[in-house]
N, C-alpha and C. Protein backbone atom coordinates (compact mmCIF):
# COMPACT_ATOMS: atom_id res chain seq x y z
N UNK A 1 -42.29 65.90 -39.47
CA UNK A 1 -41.60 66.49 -38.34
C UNK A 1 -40.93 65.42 -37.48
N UNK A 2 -41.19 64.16 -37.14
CA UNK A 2 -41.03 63.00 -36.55
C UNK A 2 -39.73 62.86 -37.35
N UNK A 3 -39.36 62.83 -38.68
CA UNK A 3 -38.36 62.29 -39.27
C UNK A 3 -37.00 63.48 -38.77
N UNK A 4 -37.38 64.58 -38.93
CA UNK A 4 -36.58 65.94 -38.29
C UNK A 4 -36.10 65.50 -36.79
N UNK A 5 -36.59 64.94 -35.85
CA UNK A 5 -36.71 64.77 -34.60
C UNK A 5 -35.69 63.36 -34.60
N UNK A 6 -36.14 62.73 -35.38
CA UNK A 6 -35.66 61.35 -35.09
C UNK A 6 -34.02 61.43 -35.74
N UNK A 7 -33.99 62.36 -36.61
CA UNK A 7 -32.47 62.86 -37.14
C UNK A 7 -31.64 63.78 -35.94
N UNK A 8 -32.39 64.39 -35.30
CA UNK A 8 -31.41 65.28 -34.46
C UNK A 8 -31.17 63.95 -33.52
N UNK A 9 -31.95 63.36 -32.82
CA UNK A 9 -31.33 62.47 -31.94
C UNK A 9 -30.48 61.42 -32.22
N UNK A 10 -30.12 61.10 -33.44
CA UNK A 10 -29.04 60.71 -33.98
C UNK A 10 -27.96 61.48 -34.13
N UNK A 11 -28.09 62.53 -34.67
CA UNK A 11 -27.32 63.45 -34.10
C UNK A 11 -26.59 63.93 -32.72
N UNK A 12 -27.44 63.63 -32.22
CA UNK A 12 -26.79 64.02 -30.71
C UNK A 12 -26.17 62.25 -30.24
N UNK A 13 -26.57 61.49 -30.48
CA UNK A 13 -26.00 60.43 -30.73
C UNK A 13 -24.14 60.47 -31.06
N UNK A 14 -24.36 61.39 -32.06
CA UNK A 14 -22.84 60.81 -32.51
C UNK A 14 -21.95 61.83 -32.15
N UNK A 15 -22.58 62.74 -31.32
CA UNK A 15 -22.13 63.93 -30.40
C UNK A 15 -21.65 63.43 -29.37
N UNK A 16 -22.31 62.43 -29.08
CA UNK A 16 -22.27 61.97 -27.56
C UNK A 16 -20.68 60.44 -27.78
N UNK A 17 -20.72 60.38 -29.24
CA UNK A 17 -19.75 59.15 -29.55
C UNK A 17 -18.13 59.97 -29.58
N UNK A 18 -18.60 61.00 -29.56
CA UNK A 18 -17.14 61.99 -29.93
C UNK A 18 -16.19 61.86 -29.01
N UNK A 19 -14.80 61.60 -29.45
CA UNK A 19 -13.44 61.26 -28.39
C UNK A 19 -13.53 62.60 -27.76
N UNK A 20 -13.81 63.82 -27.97
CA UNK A 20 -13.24 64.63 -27.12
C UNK A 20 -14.49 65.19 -26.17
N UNK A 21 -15.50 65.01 -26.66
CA UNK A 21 -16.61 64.58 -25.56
C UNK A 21 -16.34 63.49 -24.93
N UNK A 22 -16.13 62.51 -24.63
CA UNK A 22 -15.95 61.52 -23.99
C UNK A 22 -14.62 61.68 -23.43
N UNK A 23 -13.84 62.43 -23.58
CA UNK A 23 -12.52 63.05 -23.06
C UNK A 23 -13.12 63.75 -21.44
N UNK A 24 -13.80 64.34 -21.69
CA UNK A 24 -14.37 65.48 -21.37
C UNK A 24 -15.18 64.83 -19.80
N UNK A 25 -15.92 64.12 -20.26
CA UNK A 25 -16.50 63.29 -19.29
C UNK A 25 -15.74 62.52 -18.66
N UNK A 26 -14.87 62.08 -18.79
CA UNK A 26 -13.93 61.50 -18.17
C UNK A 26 -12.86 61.85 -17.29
N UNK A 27 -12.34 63.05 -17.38
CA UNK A 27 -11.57 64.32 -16.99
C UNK A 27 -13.18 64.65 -15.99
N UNK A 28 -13.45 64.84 -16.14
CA UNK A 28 -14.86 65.80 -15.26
C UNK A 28 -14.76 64.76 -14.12
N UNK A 29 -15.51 63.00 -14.47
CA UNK A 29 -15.37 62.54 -13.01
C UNK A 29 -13.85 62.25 -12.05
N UNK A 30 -12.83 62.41 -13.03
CA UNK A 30 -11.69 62.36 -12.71
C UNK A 30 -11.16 63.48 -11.39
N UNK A 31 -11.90 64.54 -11.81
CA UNK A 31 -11.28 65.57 -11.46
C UNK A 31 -12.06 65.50 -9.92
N UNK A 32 -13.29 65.09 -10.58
CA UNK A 32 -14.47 65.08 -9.15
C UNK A 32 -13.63 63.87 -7.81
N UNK A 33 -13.10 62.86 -8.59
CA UNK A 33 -12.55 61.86 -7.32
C UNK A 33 -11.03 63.03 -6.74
N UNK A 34 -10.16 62.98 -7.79
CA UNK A 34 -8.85 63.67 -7.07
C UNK A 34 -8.92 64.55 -6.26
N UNK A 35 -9.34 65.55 -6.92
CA UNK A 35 -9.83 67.30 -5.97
C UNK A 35 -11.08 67.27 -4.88
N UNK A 36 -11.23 66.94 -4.91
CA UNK A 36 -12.56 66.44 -3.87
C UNK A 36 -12.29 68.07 -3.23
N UNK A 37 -11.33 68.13 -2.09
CA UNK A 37 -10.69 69.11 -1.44
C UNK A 37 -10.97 70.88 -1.98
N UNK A 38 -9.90 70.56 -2.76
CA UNK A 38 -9.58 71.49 -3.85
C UNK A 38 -10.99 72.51 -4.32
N UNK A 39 -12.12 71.63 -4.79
CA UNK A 39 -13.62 72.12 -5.87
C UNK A 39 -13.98 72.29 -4.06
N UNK A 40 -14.23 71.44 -3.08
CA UNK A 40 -14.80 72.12 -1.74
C UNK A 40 -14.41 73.27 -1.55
N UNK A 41 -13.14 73.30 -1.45
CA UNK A 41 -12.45 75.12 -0.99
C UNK A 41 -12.84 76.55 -2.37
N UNK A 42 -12.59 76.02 -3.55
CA UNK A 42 -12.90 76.80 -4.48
C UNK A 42 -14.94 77.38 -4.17
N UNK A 43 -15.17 76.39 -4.06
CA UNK A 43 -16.77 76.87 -4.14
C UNK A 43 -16.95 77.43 -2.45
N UNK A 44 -16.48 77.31 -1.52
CA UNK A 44 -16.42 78.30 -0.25
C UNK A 44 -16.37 79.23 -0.45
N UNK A 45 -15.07 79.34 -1.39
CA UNK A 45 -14.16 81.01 -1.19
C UNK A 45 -15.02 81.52 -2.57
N UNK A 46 -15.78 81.15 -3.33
CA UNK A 46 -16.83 81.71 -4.51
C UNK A 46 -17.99 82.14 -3.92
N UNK A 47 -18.77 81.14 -3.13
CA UNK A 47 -19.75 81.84 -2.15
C UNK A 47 -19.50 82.75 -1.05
N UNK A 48 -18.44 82.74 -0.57
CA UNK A 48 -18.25 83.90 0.21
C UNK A 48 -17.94 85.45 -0.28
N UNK A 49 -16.90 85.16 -1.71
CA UNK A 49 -17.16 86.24 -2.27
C UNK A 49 -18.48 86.99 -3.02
N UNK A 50 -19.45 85.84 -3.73
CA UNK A 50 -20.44 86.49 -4.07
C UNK A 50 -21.32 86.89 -3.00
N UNK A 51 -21.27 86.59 -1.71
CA UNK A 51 -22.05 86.86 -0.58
C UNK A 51 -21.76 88.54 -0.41
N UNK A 52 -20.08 88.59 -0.48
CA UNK A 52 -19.50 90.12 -0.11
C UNK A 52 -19.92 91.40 -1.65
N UNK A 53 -20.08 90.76 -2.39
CA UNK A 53 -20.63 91.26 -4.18
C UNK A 53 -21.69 91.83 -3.76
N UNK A 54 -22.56 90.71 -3.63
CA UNK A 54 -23.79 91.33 -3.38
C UNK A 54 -24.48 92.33 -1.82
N UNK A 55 -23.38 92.36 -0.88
CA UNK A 55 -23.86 92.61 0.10
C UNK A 55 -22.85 94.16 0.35
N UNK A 56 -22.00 95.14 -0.51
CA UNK A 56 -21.63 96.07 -0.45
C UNK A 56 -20.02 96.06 -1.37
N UNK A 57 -20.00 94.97 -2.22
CA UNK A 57 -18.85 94.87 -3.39
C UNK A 57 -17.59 95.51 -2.70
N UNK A 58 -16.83 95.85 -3.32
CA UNK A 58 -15.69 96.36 -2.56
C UNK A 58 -15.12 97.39 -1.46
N UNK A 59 -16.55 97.78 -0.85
CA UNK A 59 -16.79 98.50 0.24
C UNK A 59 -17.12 97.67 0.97
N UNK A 60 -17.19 96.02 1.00
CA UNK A 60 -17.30 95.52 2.20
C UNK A 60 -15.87 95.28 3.10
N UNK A 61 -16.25 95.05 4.73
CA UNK A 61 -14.92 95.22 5.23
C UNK A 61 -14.03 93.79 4.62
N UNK A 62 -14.21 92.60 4.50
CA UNK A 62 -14.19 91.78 4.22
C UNK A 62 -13.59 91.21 2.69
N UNK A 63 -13.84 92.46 1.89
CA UNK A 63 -14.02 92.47 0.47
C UNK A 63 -11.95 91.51 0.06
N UNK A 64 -11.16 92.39 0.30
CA UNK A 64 -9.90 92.02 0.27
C UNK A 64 -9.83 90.94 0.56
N UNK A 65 -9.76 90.24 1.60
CA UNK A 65 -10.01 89.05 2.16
C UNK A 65 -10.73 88.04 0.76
N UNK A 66 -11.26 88.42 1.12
CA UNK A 66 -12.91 87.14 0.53
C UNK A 66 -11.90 87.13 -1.19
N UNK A 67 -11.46 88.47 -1.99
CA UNK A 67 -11.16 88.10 -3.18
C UNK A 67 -9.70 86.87 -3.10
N UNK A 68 -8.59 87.15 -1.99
CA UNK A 68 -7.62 87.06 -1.81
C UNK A 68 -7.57 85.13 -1.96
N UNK A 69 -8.58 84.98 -1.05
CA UNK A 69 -8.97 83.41 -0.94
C UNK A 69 -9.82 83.00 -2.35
N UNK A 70 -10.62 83.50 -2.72
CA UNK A 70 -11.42 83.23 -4.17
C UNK A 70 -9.95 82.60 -5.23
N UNK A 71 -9.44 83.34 -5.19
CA UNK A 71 -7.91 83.87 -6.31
C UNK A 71 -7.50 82.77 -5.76
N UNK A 72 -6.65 82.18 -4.57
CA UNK A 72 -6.01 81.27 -4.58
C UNK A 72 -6.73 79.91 -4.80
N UNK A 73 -7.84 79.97 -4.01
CA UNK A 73 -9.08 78.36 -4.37
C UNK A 73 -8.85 77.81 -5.74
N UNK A 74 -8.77 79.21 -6.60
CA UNK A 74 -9.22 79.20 -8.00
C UNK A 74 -7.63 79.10 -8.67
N UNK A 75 -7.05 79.54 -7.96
CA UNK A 75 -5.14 78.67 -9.03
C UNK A 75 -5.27 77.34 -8.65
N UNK A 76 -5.42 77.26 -7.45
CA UNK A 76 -5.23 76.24 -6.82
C UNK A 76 -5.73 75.05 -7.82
N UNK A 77 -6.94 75.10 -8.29
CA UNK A 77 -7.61 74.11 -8.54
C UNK A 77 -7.75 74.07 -9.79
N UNK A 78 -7.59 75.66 -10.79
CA UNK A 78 -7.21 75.68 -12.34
C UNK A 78 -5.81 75.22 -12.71
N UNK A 79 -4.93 75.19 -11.71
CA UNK A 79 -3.51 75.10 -12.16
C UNK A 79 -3.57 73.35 -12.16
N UNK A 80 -4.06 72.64 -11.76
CA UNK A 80 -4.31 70.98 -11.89
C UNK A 80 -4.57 71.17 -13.37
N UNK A 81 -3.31 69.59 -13.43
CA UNK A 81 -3.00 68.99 -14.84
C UNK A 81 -4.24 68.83 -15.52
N UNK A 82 -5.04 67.93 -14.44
CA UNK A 82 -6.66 67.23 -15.65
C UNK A 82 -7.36 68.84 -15.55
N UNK A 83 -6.93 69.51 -14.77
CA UNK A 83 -8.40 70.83 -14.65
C UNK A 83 -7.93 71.44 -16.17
N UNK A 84 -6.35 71.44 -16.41
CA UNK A 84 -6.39 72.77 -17.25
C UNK A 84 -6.63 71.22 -18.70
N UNK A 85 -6.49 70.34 -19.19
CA UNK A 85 -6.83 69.41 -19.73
C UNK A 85 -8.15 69.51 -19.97
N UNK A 86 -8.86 69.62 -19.04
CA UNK A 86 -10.57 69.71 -19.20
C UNK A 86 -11.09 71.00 -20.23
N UNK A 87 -10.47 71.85 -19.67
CA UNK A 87 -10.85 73.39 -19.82
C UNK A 87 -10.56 73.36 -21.52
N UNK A 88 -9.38 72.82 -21.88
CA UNK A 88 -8.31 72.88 -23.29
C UNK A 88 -9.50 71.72 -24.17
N UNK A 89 -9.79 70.98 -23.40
CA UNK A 89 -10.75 69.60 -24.48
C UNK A 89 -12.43 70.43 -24.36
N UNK A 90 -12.96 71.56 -23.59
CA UNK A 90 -14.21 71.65 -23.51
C UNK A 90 -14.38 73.09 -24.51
N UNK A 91 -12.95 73.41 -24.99
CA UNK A 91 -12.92 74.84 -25.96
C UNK A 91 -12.78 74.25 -27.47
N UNK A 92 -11.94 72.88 -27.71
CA UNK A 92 -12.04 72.13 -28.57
C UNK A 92 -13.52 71.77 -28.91
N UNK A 93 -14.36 71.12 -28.20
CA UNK A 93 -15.50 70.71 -28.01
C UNK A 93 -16.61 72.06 -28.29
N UNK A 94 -16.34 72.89 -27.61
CA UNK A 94 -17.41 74.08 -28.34
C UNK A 94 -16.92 74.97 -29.80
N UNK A 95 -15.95 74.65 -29.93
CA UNK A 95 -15.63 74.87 -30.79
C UNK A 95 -16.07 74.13 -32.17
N UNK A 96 -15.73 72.74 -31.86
CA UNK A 96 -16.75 71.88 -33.18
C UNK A 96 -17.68 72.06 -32.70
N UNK A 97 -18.49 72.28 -31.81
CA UNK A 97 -20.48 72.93 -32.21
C UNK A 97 -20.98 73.87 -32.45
N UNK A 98 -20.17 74.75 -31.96
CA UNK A 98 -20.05 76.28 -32.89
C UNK A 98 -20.10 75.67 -34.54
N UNK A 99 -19.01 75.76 -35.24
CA UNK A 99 -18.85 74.81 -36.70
C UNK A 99 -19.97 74.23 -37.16
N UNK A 100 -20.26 73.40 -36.28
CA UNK A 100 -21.43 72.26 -36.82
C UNK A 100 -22.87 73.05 -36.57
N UNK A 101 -22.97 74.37 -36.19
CA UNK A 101 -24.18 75.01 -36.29
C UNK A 101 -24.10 76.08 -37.42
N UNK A 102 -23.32 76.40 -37.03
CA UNK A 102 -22.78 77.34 -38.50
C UNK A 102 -22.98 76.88 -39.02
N UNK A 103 -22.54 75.53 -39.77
CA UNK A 103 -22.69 75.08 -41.07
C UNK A 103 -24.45 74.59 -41.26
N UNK A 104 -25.29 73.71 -39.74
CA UNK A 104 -26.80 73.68 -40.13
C UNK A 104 -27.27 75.35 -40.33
N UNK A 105 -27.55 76.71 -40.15
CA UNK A 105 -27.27 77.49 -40.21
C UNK A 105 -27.71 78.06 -41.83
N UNK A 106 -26.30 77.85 -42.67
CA UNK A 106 -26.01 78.08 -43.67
C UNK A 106 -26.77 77.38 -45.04
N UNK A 107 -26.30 75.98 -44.29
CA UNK A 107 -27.26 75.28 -45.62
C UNK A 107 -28.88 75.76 -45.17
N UNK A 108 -29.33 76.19 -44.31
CA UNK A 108 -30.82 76.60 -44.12
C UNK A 108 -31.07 78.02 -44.74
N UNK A 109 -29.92 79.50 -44.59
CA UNK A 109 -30.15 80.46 -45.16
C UNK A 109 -28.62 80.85 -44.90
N UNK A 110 -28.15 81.59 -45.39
CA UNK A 110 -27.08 82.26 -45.29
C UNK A 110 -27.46 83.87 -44.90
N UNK A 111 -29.03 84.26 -44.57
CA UNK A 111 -29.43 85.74 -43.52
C UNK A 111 -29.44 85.05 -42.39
N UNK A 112 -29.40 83.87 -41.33
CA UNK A 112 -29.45 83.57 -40.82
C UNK A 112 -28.36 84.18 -39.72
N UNK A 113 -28.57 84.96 -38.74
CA UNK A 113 -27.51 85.23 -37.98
C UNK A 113 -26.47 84.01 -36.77
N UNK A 114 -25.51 84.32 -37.01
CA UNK A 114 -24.72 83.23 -36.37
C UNK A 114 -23.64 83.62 -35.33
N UNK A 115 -23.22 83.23 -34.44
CA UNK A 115 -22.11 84.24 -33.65
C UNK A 115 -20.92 83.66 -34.49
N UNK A 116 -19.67 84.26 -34.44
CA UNK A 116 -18.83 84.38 -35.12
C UNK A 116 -17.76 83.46 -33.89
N UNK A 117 -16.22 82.99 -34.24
CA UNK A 117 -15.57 82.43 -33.03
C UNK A 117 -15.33 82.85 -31.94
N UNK A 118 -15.84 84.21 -31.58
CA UNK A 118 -15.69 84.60 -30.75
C UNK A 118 -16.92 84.79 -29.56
N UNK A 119 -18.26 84.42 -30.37
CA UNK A 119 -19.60 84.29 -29.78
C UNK A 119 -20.15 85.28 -30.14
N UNK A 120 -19.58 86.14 -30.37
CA UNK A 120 -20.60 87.63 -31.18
C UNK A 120 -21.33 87.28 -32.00
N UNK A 121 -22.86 87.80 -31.82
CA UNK A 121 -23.53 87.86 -33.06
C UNK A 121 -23.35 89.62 -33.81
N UNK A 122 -22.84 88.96 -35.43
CA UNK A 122 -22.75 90.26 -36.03
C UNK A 122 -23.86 91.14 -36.40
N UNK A 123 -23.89 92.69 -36.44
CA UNK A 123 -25.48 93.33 -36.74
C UNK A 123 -25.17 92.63 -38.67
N UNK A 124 -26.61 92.88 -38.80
CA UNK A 124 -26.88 93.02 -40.63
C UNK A 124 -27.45 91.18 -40.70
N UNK A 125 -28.00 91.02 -41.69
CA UNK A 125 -28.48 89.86 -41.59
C UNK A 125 -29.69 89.32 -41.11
N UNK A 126 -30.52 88.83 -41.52
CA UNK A 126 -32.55 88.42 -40.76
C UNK A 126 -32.56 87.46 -42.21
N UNK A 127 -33.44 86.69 -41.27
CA UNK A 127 -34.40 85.74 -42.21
C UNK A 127 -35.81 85.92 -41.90
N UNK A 128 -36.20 86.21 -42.87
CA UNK A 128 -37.93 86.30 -42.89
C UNK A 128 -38.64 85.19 -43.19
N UNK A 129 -38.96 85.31 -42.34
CA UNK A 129 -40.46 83.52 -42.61
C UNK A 129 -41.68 84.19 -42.91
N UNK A 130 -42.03 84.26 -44.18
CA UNK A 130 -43.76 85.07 -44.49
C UNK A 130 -44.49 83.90 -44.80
């Protein structure tokens, strides 16, 4: 089991060596120095709306408001070059680990259920361990 263990962390090793992981991380603190502003106002106008969600959803008086500012926080700060860059390298990125589980997955059983590219897991399919 030690040898199993000592393989995944090599594994995650060369996960961690990957250009578009390391893209990724880089864009992330990037984004954290530029927007500073920007991620402050977005996460205001997110807590204020989930405040109004949970406290009478679109029957609050407030409700219009609170989405109106959410919506702009949130162009505001998705419409940035590195934000939408991040977003485009972190769908790349789950995308090869999606793949790379699928495929551990497969060579283990092919009843093995797996979500498909879209994250669905399909019905039909079990592996039995007796």
């Amino acid at each position: 089991m030690t040898d199993i263990i000592m393989q995944a962390y090599h594994v995650l090793d060369e996960i961690r060596r990957d250009p578009v992981y390391q893209s990724i991380k880089k864009l992330d603190q990037t984004i954290a120095v530029l927007y500073k502003n920007e991620i402050e106002q977005f996460q205001k106008a997110k807590l204020a709306y989930e405040s109004i969600m949970s406290s009478g959803g679109s029957y609050h008086p407030d409700f219009k408001e609170a989405v109106k500012k959410f919506s702009e926080a949130k162009t505001m700060l998705y419409g940035k070059p590195e934000v939408k860059s991040y977003f485009e390298s972190e769908k790349v990125f789950q995308d090869d680990l999606n793949q790379f589980l699928f495929d551990m997955t497969q060579a283990v059983s092919s009843h093995i259920k797996t979500p498909d590219q879209m994250g669905i897991v399909k019905k039909g399919g079990s592996c039995h361990v007796r």
